[in-house]
N, C-alpha and C. Protein backbone atom coordinates (compact mmCIF):
# COMPACT_ATOMS: atom_id res chain seq x y z
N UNK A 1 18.72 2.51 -50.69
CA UNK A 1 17.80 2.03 -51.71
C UNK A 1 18.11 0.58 -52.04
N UNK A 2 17.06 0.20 -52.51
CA UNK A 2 17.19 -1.29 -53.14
C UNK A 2 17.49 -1.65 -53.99
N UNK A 3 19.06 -1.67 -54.53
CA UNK A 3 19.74 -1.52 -55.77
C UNK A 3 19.41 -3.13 -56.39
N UNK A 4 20.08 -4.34 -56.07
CA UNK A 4 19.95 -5.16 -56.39
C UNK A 4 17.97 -5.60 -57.09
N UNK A 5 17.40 -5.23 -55.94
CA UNK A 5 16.31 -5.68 -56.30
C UNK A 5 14.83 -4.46 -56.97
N UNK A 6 15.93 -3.34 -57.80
CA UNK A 6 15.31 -2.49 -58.26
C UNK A 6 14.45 -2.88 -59.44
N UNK A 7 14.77 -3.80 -59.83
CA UNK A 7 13.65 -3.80 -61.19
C UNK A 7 12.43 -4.31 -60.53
N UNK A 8 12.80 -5.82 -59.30
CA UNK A 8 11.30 -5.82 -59.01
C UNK A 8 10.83 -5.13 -58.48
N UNK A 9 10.72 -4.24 -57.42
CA UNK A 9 10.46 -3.29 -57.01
C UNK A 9 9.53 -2.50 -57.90
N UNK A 10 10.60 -1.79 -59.27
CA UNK A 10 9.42 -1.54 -59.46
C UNK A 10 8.29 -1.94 -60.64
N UNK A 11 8.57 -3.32 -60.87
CA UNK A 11 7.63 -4.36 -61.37
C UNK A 11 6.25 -4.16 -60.25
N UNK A 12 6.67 -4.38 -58.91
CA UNK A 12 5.83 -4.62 -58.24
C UNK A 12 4.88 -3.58 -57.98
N UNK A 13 5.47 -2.42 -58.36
CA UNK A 13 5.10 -1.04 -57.55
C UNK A 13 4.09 -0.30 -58.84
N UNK A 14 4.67 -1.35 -60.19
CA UNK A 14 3.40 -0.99 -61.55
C UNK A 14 2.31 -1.98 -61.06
N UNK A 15 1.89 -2.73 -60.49
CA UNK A 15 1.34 -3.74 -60.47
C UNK A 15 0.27 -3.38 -59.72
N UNK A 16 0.79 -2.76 -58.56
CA UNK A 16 -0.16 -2.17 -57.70
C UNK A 16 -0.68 -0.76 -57.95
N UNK A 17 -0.19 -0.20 -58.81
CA UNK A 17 -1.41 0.82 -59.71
C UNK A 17 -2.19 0.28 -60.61
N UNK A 18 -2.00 -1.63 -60.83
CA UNK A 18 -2.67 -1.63 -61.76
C UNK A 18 -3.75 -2.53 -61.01
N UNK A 19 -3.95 -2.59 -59.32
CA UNK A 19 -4.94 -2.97 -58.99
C UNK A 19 -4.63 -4.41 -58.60
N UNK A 20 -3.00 -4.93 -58.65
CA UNK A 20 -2.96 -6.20 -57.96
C UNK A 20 -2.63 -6.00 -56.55
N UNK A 21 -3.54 -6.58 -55.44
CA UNK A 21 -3.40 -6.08 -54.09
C UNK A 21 -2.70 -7.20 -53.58
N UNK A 22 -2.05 -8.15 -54.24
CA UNK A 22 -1.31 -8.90 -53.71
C UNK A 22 -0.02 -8.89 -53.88
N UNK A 23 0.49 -7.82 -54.71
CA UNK A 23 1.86 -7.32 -55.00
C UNK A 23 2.31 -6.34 -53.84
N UNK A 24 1.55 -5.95 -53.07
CA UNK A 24 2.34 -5.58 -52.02
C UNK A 24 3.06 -6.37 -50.81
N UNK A 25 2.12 -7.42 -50.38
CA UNK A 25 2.74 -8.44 -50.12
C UNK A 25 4.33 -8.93 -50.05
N UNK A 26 4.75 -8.91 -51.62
CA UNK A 26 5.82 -9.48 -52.07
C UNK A 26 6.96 -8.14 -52.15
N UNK A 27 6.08 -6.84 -52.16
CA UNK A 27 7.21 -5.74 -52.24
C UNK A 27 7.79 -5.37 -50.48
N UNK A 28 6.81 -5.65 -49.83
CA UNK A 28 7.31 -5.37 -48.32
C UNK A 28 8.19 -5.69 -48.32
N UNK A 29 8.93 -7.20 -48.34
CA UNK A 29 10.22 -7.47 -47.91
C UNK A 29 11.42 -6.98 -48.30
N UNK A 30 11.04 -6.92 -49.71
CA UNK A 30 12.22 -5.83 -50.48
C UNK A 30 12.39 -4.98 -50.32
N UNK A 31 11.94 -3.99 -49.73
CA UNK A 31 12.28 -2.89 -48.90
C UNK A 31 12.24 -2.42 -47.81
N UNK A 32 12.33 -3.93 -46.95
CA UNK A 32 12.27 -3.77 -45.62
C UNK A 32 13.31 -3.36 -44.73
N UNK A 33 14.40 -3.64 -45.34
CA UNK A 33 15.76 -3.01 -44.49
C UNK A 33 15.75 -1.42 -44.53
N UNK A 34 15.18 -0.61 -45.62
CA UNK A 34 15.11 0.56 -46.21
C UNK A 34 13.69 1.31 -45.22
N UNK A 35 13.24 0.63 -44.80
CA UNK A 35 11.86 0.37 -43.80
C UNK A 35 12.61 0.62 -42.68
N UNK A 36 13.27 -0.27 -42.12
CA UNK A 36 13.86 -0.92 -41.32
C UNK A 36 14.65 0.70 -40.54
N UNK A 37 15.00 1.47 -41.56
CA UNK A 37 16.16 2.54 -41.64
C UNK A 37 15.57 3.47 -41.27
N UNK A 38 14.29 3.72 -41.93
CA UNK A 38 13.71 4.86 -41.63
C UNK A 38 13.13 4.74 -40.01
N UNK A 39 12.61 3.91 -39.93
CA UNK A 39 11.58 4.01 -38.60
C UNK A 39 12.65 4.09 -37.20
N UNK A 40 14.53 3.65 -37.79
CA UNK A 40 15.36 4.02 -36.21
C UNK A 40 15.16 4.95 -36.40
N UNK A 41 15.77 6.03 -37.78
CA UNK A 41 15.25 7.36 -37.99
C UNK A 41 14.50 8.03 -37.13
N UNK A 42 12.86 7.61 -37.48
CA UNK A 42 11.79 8.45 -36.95
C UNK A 42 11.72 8.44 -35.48
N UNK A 43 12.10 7.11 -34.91
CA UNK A 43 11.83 6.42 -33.36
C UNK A 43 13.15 7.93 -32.79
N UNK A 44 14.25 7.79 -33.39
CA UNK A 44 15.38 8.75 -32.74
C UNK A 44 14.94 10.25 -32.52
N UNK A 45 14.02 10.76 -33.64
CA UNK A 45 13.34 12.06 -33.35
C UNK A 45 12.40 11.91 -32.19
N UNK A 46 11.72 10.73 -32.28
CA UNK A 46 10.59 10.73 -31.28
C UNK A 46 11.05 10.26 -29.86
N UNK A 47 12.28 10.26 -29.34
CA UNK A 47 12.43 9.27 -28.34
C UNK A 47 11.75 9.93 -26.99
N UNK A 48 11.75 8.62 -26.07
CA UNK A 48 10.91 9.32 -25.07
C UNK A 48 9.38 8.14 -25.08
N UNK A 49 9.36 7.64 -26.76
CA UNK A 49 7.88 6.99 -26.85
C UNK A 49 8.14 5.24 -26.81
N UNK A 50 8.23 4.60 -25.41
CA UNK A 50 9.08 3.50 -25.11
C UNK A 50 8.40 2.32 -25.59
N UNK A 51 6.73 2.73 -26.06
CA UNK A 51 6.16 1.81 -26.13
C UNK A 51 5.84 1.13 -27.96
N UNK A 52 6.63 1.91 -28.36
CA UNK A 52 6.09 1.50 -29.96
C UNK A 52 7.67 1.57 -30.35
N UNK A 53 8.33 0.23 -30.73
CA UNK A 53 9.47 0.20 -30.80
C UNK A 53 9.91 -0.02 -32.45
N UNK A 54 10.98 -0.02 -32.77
CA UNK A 54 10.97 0.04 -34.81
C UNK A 54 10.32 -1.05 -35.57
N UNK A 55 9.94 -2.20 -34.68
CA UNK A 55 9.81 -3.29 -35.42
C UNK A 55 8.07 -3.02 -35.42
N UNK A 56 7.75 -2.51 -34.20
CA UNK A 56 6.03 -2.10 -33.95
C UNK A 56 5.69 -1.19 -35.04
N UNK A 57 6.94 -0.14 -35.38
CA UNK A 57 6.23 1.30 -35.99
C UNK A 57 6.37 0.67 -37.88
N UNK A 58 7.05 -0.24 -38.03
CA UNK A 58 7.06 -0.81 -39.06
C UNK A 58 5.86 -1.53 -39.52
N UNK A 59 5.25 -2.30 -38.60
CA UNK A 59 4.03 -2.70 -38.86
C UNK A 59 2.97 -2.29 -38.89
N UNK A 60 2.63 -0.93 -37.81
CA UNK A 60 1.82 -0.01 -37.90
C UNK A 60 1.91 0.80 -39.60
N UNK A 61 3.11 1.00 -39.96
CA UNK A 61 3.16 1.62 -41.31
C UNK A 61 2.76 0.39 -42.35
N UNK A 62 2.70 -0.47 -42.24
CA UNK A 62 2.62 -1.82 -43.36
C UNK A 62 1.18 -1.95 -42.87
N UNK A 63 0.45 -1.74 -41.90
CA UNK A 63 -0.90 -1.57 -41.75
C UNK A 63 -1.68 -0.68 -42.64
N UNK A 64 -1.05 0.41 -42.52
CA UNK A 64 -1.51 1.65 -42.86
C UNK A 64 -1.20 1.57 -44.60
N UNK A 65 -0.11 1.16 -44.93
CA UNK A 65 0.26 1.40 -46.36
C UNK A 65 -0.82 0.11 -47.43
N UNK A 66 -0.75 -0.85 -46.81
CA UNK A 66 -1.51 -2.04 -47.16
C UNK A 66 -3.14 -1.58 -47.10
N UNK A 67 -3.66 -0.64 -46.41
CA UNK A 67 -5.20 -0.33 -46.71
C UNK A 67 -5.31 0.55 -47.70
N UNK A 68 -4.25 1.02 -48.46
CA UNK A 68 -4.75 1.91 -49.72
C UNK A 68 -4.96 1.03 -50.30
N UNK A 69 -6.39 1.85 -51.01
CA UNK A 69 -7.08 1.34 -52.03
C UNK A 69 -6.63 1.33 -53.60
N UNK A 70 -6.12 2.22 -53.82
CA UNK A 70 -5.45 2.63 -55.17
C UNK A 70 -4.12 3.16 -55.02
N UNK A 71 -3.04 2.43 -54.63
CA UNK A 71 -1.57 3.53 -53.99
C UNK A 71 -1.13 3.87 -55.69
N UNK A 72 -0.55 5.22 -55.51
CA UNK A 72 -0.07 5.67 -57.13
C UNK A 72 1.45 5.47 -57.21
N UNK A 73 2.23 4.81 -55.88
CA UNK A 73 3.77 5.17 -55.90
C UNK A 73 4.14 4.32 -57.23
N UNK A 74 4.92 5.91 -57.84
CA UNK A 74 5.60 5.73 -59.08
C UNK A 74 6.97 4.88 -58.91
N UNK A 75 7.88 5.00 -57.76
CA UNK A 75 9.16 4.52 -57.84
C UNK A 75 9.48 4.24 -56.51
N UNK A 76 10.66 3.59 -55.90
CA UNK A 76 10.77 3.35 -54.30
C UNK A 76 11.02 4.71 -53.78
N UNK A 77 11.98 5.33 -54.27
CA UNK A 77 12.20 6.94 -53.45
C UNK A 77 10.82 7.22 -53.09
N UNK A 78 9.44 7.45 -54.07
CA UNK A 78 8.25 7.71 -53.54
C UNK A 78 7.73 6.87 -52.59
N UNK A 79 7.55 5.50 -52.53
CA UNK A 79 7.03 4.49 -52.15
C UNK A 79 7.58 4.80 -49.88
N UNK A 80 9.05 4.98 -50.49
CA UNK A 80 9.98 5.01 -49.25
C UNK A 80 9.45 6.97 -48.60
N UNK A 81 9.00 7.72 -49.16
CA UNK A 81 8.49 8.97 -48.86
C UNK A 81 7.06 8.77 -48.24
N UNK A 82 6.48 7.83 -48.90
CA UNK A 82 5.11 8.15 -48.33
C UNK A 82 5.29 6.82 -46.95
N UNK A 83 6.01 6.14 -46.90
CA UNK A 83 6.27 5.19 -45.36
C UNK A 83 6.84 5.59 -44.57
N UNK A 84 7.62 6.80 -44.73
CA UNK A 84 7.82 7.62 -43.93
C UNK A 84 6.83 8.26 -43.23
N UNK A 85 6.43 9.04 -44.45
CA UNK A 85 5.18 10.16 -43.94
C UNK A 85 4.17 9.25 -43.31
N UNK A 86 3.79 7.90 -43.21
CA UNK A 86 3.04 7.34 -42.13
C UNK A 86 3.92 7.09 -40.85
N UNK A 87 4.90 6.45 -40.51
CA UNK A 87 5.63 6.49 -39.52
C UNK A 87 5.58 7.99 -38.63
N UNK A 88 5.76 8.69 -39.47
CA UNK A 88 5.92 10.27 -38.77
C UNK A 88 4.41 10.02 -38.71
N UNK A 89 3.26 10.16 -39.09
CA UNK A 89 1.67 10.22 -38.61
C UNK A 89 1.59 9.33 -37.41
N UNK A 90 1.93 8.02 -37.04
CA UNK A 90 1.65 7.09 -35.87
C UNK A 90 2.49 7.60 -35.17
N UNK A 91 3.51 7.97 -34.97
CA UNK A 91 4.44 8.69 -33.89
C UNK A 91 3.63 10.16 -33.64
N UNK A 92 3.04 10.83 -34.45
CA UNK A 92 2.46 11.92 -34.06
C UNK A 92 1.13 11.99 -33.43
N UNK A 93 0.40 10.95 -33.70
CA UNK A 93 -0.98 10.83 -32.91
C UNK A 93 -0.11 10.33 -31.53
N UNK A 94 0.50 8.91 -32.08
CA UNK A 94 0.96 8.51 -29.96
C UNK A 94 1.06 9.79 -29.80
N UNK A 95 2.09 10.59 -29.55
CA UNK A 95 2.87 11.71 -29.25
C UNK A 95 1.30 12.78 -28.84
N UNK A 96 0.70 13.30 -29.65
CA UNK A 96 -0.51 13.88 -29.07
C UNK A 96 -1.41 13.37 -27.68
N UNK A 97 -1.44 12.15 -28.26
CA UNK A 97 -2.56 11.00 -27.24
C UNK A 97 -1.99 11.60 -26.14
N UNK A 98 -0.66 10.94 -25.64
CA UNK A 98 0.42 11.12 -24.74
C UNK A 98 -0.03 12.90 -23.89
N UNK A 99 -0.06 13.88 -25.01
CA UNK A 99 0.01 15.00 -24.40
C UNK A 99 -1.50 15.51 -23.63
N UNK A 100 -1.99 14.73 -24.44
CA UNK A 100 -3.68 15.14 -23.80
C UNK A 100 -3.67 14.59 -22.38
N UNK A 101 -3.02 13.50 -22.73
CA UNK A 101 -3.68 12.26 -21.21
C UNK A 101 -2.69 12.81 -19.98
N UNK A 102 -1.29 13.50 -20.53
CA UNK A 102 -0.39 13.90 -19.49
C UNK A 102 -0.72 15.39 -18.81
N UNK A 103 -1.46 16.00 -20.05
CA UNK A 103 -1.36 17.78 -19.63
C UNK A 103 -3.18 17.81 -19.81
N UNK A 104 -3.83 17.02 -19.80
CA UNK A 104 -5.28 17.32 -19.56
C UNK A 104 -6.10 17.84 -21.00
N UNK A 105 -5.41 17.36 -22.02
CA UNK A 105 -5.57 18.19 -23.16
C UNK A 105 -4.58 19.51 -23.57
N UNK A 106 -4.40 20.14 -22.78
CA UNK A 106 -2.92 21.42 -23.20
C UNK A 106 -2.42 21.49 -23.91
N UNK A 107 -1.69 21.93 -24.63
CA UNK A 107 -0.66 21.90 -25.14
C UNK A 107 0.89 23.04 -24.73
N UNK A 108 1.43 22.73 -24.56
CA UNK A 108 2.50 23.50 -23.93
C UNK A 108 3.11 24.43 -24.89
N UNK A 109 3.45 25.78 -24.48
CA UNK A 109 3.81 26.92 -25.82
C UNK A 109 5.50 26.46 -25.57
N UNK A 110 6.02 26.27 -26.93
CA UNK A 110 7.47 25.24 -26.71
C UNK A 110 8.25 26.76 -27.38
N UNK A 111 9.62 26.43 -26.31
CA UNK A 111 10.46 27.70 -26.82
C UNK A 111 11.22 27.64 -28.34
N UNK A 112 10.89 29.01 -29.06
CA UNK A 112 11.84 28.36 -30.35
C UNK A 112 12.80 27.68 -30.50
N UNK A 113 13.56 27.94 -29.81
CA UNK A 113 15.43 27.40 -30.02
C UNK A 113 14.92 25.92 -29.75
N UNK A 114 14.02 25.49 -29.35
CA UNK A 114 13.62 23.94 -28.96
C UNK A 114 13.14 23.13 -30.63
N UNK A 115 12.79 23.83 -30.88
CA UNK A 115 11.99 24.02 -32.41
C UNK A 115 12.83 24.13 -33.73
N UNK A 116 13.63 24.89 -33.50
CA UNK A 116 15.04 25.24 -34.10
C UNK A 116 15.67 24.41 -34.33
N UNK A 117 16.10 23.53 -32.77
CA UNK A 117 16.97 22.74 -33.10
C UNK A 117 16.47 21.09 -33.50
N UNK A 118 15.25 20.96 -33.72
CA UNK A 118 14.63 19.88 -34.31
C UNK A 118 14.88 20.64 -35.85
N UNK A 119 14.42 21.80 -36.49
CA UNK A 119 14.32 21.81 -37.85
C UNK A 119 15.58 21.59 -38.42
N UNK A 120 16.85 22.34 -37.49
CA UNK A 120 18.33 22.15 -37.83
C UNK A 120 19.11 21.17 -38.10
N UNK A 121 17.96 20.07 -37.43
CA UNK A 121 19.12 18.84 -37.16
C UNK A 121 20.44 18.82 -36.62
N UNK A 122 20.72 20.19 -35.93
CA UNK A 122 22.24 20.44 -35.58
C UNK A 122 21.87 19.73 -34.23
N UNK A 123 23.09 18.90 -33.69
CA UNK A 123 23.15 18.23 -32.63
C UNK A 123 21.52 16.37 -32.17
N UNK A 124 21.61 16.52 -31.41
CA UNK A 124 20.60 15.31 -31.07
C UNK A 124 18.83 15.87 -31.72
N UNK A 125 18.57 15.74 -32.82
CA UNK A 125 16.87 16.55 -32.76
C UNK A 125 16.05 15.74 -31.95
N UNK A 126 16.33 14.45 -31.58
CA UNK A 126 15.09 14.32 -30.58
C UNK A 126 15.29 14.78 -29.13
N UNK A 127 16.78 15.39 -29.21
CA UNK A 127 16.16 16.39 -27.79
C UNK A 127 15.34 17.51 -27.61
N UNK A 128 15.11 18.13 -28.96
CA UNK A 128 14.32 19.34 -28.93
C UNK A 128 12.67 18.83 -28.54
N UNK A 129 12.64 17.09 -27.84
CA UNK A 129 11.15 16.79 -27.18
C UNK A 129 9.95 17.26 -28.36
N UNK A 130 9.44 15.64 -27.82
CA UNK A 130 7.95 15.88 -28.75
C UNK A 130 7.02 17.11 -28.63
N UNK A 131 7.18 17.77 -27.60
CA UNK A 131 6.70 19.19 -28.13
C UNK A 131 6.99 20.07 -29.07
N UNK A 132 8.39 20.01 -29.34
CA UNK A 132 9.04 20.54 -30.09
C UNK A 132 8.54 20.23 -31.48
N UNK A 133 8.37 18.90 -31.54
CA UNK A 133 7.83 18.02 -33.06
C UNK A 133 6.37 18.12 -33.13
N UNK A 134 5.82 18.34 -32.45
CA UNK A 134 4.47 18.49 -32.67
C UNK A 134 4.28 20.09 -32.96
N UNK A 135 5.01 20.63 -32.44
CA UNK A 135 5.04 22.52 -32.95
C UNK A 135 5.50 22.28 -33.92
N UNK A 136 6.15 21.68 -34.28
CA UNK A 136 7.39 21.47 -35.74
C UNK A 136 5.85 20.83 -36.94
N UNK A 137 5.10 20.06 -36.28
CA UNK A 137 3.74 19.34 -37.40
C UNK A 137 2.82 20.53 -37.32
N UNK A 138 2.68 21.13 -36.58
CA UNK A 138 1.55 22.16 -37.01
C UNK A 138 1.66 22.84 -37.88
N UNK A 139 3.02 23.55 -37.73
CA UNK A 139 3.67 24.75 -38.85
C UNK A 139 3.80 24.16 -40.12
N UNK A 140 4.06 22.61 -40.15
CA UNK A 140 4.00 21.93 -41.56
C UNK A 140 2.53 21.84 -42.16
N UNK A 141 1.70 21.53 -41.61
CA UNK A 141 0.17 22.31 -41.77
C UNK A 141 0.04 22.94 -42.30
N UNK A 142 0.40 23.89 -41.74
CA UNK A 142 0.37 25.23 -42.10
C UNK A 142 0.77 25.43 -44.03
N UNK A 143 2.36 25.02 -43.80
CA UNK A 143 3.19 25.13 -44.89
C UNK A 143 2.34 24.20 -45.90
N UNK A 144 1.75 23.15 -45.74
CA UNK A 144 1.12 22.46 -47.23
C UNK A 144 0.06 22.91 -47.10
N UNK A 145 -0.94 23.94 -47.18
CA UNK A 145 -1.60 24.49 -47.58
C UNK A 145 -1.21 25.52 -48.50
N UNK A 146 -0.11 26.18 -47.94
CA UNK A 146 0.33 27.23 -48.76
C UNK A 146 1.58 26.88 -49.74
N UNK A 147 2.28 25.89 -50.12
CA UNK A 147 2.97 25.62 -50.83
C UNK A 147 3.41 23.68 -50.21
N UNK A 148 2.24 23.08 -51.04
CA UNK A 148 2.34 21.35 -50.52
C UNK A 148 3.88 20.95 -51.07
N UNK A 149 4.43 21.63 -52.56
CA UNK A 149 6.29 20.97 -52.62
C UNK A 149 6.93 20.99 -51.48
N UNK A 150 6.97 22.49 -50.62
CA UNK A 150 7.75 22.70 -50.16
C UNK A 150 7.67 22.04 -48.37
N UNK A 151 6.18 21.63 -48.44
CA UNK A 151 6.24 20.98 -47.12
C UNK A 151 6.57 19.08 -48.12
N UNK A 152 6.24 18.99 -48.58
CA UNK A 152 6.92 17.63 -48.72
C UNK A 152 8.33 17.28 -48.74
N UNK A 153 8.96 18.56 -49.41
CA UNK A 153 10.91 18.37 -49.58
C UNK A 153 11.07 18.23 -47.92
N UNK A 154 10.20 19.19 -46.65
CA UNK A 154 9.64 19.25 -45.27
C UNK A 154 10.39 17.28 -44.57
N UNK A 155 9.31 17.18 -45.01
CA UNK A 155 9.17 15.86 -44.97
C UNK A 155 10.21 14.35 -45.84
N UNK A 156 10.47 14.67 -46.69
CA UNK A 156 11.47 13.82 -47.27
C UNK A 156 12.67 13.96 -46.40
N UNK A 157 13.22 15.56 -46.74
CA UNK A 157 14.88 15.59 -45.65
C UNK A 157 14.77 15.33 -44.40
N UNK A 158 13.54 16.03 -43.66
CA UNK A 158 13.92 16.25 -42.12
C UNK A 158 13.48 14.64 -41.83
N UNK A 159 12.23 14.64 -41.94
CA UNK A 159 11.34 13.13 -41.40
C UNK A 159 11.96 11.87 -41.95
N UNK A 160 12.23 11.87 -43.12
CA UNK A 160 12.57 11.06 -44.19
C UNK A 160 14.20 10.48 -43.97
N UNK A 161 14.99 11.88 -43.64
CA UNK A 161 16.62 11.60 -43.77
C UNK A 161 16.63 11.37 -44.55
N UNK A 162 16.11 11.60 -45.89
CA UNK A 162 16.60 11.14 -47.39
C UNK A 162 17.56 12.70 -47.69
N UNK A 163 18.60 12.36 -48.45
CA UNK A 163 19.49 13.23 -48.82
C UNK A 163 18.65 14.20 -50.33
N UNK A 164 19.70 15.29 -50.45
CA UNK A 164 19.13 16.07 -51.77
C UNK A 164 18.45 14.79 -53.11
N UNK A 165 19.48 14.39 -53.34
CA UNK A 165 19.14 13.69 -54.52
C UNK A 165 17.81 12.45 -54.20
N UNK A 166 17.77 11.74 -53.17
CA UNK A 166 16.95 11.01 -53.12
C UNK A 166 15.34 12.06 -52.90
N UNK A 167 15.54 12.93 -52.46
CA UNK A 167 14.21 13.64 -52.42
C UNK A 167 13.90 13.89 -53.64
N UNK A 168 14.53 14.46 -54.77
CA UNK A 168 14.21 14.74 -55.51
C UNK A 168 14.08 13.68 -56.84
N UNK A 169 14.46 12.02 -56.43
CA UNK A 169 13.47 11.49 -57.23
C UNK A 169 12.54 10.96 -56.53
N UNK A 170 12.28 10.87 -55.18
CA UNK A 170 10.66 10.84 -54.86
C UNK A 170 9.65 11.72 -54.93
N UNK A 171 10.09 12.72 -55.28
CA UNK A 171 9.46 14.72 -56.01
C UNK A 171 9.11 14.05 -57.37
N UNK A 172 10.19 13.46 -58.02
CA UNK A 172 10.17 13.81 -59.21
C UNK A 172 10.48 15.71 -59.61
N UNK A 173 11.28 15.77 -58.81
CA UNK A 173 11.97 17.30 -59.43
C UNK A 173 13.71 16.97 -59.19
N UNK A 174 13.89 18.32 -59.62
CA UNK A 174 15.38 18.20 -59.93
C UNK A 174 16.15 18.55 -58.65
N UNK A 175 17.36 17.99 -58.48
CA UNK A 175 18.40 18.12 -57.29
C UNK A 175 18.10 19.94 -56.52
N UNK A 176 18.31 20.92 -57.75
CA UNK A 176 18.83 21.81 -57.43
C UNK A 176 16.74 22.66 -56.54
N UNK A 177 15.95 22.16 -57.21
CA UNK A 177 14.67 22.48 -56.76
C UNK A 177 14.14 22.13 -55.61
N UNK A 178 14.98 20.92 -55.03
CA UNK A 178 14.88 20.32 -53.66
C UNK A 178 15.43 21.33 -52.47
N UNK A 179 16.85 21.98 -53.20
CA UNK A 179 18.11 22.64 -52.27
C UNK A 179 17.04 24.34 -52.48
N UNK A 180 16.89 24.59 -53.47
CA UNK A 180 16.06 25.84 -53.27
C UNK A 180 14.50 25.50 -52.22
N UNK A 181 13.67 24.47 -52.78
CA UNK A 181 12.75 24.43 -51.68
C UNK A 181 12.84 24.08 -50.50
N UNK A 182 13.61 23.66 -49.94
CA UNK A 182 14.45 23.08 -48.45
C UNK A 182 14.84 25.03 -48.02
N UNK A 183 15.37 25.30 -48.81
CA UNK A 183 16.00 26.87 -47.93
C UNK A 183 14.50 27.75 -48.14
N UNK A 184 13.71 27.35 -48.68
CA UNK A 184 12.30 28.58 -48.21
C UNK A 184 11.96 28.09 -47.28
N UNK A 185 11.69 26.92 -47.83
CA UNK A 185 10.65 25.99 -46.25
C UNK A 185 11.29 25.96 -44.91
N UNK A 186 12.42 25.80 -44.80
CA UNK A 186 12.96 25.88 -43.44
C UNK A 186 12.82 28.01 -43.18
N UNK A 187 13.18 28.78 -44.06
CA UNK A 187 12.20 30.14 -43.46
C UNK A 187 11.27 30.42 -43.38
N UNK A 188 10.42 29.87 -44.22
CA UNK A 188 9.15 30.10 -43.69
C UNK A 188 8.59 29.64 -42.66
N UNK A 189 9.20 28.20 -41.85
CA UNK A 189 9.10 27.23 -41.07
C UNK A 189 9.61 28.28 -39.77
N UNK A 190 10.71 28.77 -39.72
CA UNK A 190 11.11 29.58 -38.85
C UNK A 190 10.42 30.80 -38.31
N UNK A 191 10.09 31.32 -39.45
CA UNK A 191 9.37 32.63 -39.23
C UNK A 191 7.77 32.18 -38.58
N UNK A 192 7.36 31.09 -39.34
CA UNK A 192 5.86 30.93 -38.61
C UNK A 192 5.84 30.41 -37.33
N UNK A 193 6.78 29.65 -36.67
CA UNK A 193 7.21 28.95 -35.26
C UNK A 193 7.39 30.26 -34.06
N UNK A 194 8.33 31.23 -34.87
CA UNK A 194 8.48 32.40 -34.21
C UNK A 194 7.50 33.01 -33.55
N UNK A 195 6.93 33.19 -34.96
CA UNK A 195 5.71 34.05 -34.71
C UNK A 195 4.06 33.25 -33.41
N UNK A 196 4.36 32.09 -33.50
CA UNK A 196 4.00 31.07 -32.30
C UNK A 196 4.78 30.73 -31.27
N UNK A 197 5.23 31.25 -31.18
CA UNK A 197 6.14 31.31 -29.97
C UNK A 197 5.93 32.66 -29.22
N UNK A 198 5.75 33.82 -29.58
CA UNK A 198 5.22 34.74 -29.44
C UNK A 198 4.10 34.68 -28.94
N UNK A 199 3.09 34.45 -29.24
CA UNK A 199 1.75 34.21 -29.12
C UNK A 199 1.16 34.00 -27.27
């Protein structure tokens, strides 16, 4: 996080709920190393995708974050949650594009333990292959329809690498509501992958 430069931050980050579109501008840089962090992050789950490199997927997200019309981020933990959750969206369309143009449209039925070991994070997760992560985005689908907290805590820990506490002030919930919704969502995450894997 951006300790030093937390007040502007989020000076800047009231500013732009209040409709100044030129305060983002000035907040990019301040949280660009924090930017910077996430997207080796996301690039390390996704590897394999040679052509959109951290400094590309950074700008693709500063594309994307810069066309909201009204952004509501209350604080950087949020601000840094939802630049994530675009990074993970442009890595997931390439990653689709990729599968259509390679497998004719297909999609390949990916073995759990491949799936597993992306949700686990135990060992390398971008070996469990973008199939694996794209089975891993459907089931999150799935999961924010039927409970959107628990696919976002989804998304903060796994996508995000933000730890307990930082998820839960980009939630705005408490430490211990993060550690309880992290242990449903990863079973329910399991059980519905399973049950597609099966299929």
């Amino acid at each position: 996080m951006n300790d030093s430069g937390d007040e502007t931050v989020s000076l800047l980050l009231e500013r732009l709920r209040e409709g100044d579109s030129e305060a983002f501008d000035r907040l990019f840089p301040l949280v660009y190393r924090e930017l910077h962090r996430l997207a080796e992050l996301q690039r390390r789950r996704w590897q394999g995708d040679d052509t959109l490199n951290t400094t590309a997927l950074i700008h693709e997200a500063y594309l994307r974050l810069s066309g909201q019309s009204t952004p509501d981020w209350e604080s950087e933990p949020h601000f840094l949650a939802v630049a994530s959750r675009a990074m993970r969206q442009i890595l997931l369309d390439y990653a689709k594009w990729k599968q259509r143009a390679k497998r004719g449209g297909g999609l390949r039925r990916v073995p759990l333990h491949e799936v597993e070991a992306a949700l686990s994070g135990e060992g390398d997760a971008a070996g469990a292959g973008v199939d694996a992560l794209v089975a891993l985005d459907h089931a999150l689908h799935r999961l924010d329809r039927e409970d959107p907290r628990q696919s976002r805590i989804v998304e903060c820990r796994f996508f995000g690498g933000m730890g307990i506490n930082e998820t839960a002030a980009a939630l705005g919930v408490s430490p211990a509501t993060v550690k309880r919704g992290w242990a449903m969502a990863q079973a329910w995450l399991y059980r519905e992958l399973a049950r597609d894997a099966a299929d």
